[in-house]
N, C-alpha and C. Protein backbone atom coordinates (compact mmCIF):
# COMPACT_ATOMS: atom_id res chain seq x y z
N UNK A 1 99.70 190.20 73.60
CA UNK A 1 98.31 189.83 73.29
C UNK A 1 97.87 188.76 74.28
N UNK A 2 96.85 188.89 75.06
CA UNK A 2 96.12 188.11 76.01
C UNK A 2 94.88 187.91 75.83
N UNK A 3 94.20 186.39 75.86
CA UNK A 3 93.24 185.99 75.52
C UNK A 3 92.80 184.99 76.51
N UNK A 4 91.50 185.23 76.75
CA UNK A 4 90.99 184.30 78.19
C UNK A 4 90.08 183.24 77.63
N UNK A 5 90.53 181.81 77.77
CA UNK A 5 89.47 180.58 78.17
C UNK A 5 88.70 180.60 78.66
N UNK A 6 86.87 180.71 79.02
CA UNK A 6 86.53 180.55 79.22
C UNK A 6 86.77 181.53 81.38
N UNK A 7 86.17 180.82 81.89
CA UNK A 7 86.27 182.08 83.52
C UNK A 7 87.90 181.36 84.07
N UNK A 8 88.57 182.37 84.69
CA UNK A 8 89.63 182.16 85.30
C UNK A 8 91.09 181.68 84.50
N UNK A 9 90.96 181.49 83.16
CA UNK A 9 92.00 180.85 82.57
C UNK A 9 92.39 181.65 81.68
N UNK A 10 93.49 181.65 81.99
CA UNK A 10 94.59 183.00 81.10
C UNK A 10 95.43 182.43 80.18
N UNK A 11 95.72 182.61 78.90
CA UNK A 11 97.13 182.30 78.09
C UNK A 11 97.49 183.48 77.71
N UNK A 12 98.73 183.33 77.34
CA UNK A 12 99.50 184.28 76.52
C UNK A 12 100.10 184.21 75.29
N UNK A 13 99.82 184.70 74.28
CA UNK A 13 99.98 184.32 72.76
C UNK A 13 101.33 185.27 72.91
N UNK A 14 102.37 184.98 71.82
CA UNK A 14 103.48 185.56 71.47
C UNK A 14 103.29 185.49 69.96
N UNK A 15 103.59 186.35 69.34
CA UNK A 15 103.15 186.08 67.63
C UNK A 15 104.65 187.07 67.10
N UNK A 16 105.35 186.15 66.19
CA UNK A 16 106.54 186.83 65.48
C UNK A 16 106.26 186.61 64.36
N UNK A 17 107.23 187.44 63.67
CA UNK A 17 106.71 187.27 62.15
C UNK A 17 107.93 186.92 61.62
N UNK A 18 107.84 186.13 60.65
CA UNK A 18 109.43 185.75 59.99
C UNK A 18 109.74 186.36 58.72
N UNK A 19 110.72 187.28 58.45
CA UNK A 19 110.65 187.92 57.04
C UNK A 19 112.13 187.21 56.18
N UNK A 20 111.66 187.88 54.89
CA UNK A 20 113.26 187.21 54.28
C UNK A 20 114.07 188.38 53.73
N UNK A 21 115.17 188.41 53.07
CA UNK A 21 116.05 189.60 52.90
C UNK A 21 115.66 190.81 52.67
N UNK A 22 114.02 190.83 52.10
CA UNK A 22 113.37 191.77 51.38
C UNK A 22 112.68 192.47 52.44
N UNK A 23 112.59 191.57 53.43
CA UNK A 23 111.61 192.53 54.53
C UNK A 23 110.00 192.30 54.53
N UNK A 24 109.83 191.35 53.68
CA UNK A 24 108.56 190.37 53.24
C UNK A 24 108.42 189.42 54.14
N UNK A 25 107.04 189.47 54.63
CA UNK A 25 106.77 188.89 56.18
C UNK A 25 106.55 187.48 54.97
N UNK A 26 107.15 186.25 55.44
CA UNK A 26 106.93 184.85 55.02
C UNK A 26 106.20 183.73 55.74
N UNK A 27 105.89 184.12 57.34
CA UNK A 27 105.23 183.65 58.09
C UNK A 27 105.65 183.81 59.48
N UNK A 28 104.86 183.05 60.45
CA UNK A 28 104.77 183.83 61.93
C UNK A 28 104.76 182.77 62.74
N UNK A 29 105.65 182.90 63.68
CA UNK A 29 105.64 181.52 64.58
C UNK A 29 104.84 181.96 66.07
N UNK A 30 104.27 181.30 66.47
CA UNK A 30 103.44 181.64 67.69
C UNK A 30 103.69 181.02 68.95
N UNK A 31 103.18 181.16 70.16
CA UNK A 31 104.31 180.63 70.96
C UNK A 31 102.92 181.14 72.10
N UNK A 32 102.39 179.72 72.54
CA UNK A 32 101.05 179.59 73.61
C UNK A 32 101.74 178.92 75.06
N UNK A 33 101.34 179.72 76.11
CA UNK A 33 101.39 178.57 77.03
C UNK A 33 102.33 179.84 77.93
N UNK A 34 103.17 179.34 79.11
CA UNK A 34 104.04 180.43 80.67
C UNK A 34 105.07 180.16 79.90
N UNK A 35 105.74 179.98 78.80
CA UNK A 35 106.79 180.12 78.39
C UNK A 35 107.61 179.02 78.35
N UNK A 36 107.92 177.91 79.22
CA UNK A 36 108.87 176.96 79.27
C UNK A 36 107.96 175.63 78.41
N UNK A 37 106.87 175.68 79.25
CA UNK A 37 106.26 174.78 78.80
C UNK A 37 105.33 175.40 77.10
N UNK A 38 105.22 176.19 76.39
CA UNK A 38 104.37 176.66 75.60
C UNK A 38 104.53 175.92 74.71
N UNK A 39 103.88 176.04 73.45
CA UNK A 39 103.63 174.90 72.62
C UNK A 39 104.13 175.90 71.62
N UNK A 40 104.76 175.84 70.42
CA UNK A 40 105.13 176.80 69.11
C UNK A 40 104.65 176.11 68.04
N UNK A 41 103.95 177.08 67.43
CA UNK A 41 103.24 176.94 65.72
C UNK A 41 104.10 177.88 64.68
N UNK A 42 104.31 177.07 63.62
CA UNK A 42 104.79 178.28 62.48
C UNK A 42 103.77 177.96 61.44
N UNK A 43 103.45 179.05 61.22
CA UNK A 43 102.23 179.49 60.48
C UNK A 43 102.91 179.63 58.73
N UNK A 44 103.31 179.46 57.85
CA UNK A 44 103.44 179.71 56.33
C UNK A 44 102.59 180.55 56.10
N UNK A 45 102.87 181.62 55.12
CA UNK A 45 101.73 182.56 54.49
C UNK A 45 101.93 182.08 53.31
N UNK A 46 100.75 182.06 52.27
CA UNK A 46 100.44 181.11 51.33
C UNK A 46 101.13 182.42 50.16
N UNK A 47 101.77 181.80 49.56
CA UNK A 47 102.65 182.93 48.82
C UNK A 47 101.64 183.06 47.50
């Protein structure tokens, strides 16, 4: 998934989903930025 800033500026979103034994997505960690430097969010899904 690729999403552009405004003219000339590129990121790249990474979006996983975290499940538990059941296979029930529990939330999604995201992952912005060229990879070394990217910033990671974990998202909770509101149960």
């Amino acid at each position: 998934m690729r999403t552009e800033y405004g003219p000339g500026r590129r990121n790249d979103l990474t979006l996983k989903l975290r499940r538990d034994a059941r296979g029930a997505v529990v939330g999604m960690k995201i992952r912005e930025g060229n990879g070394s430097t990217g910033a990671r969010y974990y998202v909770p899904r509101p149960s």
